[in-house]
N, C-alpha and C. Protein backbone atom coordinates (compact mmCIF):
# COMPACT_ATOMS: atom_id res chain seq x y z
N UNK A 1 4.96 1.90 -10.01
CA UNK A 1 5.65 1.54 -11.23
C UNK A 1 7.12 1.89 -11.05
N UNK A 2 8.02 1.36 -11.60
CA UNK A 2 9.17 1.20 -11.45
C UNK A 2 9.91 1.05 -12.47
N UNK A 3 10.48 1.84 -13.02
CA UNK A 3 11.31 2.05 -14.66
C UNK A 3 12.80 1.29 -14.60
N UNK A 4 13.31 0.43 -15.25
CA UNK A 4 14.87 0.11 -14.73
C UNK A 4 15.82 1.30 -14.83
N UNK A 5 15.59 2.32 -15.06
CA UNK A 5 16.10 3.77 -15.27
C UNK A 5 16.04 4.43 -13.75
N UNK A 6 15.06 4.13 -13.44
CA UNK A 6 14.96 4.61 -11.69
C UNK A 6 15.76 4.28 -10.91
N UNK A 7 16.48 4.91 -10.32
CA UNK A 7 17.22 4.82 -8.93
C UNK A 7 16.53 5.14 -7.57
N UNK A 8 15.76 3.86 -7.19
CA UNK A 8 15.24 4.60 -5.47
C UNK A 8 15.77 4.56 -4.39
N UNK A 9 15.52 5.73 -4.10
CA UNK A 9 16.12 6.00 -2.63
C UNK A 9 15.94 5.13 -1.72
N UNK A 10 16.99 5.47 -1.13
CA UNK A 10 17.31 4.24 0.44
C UNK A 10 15.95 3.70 0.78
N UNK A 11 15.18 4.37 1.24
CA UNK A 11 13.97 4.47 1.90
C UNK A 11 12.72 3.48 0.88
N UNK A 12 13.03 3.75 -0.10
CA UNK A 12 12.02 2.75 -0.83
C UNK A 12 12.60 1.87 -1.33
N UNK A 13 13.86 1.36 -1.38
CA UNK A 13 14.02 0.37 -1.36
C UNK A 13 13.57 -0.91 -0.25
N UNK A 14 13.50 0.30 0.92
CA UNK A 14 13.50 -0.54 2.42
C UNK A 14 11.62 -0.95 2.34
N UNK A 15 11.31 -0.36 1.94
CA UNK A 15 9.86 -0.14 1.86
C UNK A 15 9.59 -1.26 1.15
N UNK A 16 10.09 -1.46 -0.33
CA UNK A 16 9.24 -2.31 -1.37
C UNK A 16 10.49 -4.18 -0.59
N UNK A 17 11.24 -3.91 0.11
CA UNK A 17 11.66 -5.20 1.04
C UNK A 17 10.97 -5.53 1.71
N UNK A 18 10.48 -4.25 2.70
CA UNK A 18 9.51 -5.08 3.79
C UNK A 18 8.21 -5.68 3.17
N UNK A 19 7.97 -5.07 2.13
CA UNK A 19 6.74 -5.76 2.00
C UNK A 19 6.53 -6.99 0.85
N UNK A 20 7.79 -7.27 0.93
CA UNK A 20 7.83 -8.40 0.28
C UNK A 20 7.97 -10.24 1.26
N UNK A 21 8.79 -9.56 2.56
CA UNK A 21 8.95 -9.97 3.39
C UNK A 21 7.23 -10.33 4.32
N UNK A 22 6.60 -9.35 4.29
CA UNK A 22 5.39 -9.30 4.74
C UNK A 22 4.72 -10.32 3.75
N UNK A 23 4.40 -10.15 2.76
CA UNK A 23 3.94 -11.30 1.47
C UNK A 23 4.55 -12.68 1.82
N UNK A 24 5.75 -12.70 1.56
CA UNK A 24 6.20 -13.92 1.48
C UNK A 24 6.22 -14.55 2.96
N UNK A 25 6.66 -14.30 3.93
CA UNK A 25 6.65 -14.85 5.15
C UNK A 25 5.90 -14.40 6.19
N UNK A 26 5.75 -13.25 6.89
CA UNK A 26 4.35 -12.78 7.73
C UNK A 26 3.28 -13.42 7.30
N UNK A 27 3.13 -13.09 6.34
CA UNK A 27 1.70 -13.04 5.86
C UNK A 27 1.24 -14.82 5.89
N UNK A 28 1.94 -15.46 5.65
CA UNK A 28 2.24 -16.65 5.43
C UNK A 28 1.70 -17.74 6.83
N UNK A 29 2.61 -16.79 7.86
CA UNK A 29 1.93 -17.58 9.38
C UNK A 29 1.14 -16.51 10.27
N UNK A 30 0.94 -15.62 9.41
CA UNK A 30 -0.13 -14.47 10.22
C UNK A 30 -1.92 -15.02 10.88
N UNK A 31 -2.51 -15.20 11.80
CA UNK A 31 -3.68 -15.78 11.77
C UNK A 31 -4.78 -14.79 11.15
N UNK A 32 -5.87 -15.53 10.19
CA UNK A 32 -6.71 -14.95 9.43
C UNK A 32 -8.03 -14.74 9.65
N UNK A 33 -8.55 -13.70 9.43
CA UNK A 33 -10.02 -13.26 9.75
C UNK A 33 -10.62 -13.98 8.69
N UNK A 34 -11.47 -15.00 8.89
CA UNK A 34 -12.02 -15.51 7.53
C UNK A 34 -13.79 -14.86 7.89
N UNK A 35 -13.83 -13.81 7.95
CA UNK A 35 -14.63 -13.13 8.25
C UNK A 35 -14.92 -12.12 7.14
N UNK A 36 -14.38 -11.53 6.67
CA UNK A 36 -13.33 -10.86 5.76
C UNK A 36 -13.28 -11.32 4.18
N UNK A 37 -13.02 -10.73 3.06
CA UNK A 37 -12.90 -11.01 1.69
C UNK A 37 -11.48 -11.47 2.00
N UNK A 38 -10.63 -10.46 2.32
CA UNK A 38 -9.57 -10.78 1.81
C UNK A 38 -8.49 -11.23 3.20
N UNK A 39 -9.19 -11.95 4.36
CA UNK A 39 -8.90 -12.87 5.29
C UNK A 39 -8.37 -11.99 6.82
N UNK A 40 -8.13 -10.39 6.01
CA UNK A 40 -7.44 -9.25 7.12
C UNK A 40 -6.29 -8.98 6.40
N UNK A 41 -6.31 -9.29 5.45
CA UNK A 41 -4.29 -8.96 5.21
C UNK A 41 -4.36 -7.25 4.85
N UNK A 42 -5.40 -6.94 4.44
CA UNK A 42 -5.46 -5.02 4.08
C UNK A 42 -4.64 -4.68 5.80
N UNK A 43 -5.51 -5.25 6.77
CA UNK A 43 -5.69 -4.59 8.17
C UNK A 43 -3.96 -5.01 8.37
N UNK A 44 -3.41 -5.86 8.83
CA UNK A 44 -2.70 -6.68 9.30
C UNK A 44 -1.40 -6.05 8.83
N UNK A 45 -1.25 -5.46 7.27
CA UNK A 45 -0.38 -5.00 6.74
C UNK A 45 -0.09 -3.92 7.17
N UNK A 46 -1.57 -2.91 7.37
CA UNK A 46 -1.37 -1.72 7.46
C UNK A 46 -0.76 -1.30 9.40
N UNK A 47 -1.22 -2.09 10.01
CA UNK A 47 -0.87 -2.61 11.18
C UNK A 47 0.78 -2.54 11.10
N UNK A 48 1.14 -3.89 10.62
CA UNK A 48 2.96 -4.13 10.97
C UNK A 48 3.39 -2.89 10.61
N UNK A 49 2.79 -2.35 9.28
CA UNK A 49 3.66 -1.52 8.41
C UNK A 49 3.75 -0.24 9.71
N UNK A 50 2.51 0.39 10.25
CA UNK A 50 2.77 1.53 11.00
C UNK A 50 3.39 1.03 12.32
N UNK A 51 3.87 -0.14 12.66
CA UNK A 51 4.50 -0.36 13.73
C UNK A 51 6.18 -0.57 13.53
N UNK A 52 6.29 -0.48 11.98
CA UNK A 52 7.62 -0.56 11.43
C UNK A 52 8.03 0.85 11.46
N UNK A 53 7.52 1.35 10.96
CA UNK A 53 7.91 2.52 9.94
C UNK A 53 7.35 3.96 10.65
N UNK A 54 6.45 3.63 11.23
CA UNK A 54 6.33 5.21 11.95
C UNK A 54 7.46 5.17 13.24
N UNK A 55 7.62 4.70 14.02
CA UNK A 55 8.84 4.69 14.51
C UNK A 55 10.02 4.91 14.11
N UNK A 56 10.10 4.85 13.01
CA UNK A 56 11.39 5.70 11.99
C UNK A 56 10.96 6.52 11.69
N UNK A 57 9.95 7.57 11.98
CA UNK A 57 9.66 9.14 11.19
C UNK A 57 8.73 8.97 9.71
N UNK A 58 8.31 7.62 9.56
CA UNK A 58 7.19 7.90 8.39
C UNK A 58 6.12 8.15 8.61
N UNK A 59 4.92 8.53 7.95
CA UNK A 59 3.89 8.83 8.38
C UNK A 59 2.96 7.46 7.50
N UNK A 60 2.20 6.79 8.10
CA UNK A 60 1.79 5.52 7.31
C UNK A 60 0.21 6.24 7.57
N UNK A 61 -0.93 5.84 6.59
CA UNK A 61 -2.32 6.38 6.16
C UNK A 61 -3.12 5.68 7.23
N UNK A 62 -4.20 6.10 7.55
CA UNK A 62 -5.14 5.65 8.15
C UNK A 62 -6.15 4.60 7.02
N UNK A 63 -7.08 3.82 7.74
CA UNK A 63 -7.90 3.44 6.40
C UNK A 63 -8.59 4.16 5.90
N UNK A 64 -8.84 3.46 4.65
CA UNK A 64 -9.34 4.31 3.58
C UNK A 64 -8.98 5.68 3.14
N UNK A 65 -8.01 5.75 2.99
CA UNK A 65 -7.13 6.74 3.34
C UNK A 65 -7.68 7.51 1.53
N UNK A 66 -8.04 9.07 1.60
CA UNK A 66 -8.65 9.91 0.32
C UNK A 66 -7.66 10.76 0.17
N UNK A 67 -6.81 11.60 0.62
CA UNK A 67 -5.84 12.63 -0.22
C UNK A 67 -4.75 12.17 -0.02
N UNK A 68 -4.19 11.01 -0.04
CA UNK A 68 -2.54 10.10 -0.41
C UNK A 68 -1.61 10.98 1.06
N UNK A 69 -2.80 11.12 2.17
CA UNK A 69 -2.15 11.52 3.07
C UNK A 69 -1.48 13.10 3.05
N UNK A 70 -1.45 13.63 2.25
CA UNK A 70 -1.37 14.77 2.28
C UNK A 70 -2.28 16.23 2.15
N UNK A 71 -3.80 15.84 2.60
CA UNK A 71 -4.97 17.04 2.23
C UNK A 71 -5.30 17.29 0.89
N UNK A 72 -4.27 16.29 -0.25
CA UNK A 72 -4.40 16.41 -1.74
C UNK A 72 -5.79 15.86 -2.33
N UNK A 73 -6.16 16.92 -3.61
CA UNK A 73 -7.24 17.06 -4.23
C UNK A 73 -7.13 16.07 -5.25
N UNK A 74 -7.91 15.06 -5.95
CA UNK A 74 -7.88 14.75 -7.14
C UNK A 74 -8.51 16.03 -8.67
N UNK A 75 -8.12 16.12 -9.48
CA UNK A 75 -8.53 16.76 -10.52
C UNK A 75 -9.56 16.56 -11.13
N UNK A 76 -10.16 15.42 -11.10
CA UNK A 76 -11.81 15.20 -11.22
C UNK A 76 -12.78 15.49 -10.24
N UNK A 77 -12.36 16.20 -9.16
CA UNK A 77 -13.20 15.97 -8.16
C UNK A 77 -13.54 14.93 -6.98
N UNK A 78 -13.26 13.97 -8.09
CA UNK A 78 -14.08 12.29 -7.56
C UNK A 78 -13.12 12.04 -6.28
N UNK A 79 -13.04 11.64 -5.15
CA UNK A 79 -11.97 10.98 -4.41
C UNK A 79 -12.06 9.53 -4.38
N UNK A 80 -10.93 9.22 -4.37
CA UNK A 80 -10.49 7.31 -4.57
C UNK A 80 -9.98 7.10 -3.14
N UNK A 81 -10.46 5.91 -2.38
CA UNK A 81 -10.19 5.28 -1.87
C UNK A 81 -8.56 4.81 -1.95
N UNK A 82 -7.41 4.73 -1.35
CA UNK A 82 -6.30 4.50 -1.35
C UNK A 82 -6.03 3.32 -0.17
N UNK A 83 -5.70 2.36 -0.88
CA UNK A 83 -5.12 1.57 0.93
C UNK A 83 -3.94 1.05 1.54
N UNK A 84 -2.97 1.74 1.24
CA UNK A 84 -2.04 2.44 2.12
C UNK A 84 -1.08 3.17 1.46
N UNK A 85 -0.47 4.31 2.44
CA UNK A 85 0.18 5.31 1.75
C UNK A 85 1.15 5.84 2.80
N UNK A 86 2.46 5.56 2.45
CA UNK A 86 3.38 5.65 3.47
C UNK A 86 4.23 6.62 2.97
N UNK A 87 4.17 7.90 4.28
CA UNK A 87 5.82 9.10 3.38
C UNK A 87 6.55 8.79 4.39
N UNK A 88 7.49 9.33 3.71
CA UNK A 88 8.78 10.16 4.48
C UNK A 88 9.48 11.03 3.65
N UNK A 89 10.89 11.48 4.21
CA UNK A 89 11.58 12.33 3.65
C UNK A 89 11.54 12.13 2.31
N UNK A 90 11.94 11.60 1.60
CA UNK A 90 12.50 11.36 0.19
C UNK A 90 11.58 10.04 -0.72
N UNK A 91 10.18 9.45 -0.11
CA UNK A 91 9.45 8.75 -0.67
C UNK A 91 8.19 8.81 -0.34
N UNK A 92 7.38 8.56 -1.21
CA UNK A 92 5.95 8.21 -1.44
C UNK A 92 5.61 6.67 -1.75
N UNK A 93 5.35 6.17 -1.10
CA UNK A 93 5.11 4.68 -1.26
C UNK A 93 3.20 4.62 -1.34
N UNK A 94 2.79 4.26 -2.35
CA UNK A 94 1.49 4.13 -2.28
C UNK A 94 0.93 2.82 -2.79
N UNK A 95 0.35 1.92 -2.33
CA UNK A 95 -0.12 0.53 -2.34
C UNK A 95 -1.45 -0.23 -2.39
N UNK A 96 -2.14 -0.59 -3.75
CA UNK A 96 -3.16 -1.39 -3.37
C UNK A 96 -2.85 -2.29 -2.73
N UNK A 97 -4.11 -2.69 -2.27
CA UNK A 97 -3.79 -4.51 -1.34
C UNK A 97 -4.79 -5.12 -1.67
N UNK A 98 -4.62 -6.44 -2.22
CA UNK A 98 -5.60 -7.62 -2.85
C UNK A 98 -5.19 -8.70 -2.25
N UNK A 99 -5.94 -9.54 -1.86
CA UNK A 99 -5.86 -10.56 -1.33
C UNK A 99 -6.95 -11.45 -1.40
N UNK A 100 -7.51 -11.66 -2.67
CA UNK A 100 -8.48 -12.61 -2.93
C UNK A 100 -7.99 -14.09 -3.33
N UNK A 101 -8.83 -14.96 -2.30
CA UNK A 101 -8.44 -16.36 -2.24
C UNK A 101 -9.01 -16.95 -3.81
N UNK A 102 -7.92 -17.68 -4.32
CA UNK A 102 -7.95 -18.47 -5.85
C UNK A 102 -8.06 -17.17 -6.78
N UNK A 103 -7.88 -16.15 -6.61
CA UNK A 103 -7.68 -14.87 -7.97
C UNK A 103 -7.31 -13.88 -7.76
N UNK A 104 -6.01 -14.07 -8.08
CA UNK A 104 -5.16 -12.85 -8.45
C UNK A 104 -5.41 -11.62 -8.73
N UNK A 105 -4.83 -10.39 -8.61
CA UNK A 105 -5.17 -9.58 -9.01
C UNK A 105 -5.26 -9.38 -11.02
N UNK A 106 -6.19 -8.53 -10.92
CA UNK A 106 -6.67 -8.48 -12.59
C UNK A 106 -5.99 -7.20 -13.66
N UNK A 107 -6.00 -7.47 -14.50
CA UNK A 107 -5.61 -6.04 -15.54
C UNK A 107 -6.33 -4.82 -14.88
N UNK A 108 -7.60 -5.14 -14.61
CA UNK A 108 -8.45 -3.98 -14.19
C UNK A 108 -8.11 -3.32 -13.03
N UNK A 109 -7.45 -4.16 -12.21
CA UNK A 109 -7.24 -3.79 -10.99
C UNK A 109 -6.34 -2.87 -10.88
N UNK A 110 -5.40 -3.14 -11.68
CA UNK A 110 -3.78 -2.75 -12.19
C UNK A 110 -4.58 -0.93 -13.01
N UNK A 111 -5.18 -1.16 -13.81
CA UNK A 111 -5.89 0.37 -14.32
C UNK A 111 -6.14 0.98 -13.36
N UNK A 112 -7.07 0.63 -12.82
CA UNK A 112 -7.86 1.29 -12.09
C UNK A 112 -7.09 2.18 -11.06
N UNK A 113 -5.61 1.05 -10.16
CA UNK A 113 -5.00 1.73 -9.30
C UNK A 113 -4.04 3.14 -10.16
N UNK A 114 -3.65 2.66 -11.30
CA UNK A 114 -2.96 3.45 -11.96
C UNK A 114 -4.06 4.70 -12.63
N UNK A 115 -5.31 5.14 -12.58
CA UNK A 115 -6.11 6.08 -12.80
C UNK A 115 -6.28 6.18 -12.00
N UNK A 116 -6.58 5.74 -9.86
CA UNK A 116 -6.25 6.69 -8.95
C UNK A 116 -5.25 7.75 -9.16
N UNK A 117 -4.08 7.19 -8.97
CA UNK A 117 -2.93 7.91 -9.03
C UNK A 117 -2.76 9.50 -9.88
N UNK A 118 -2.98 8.84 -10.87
CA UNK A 118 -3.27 9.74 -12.32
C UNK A 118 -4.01 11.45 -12.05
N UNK A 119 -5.36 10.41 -11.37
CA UNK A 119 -6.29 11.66 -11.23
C UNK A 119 -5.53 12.51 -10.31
């Protein structure tokens, strides 16, 4: 989430570019696992992204990634599934990924990631 009050740092700005860039054009002529729900783009992303960005000193999540990369506890107990979660110095970038052919992501989807977080 992103407040127009927020000022982000260098670093997530660069972050919420690339992956717009990844959306709009990678992703676009990337070849697809139609094997897959959501064709590979979870994999594919998480792929470029750690071939971008850990080479600059970020640390990008493994799959299925449970404490947001840092050994962190949720407060219910419960652990959530996260799929991808990129630090560095001065940002936390944390990202569902949907990629269902003919449907968008849903209100629910949008909750749900925002009550990961939460917890």
């Amino acid at each position: 989430m992103i407040r127009s009050e927020t000022v982000l740092p260098t670093h997530g700005l660069e972050f919420l570019k690339w992956c717009y860039q990844f959306v709009n054009d990678t992703w676009q002529h990337a070849d697809r696992d139609n094997s897959l729900p959501d064709q590979g783009f979870e994999t594919e992303l998480r792929t470029r992204a750690t071939l971008r960005f850990a080479p600059a000193g970020w640390r990008v999540s493994q799959h299925r990634e449970m404490h947001l990369t840092g050994n962190l506890q949720p407060a219910s107990g419960v652990f959530h599934e996260i799929d991808l979660v990129a630090h560095c110095s001065d940002v936390v970038a944390v990202a569902e990924l949907k990629n269902r052919i003919g449907s968008p992501p849903e209100k629910n989807d949008v909750i749900v990631f925002f009550a990961k977080l939460l917890d």
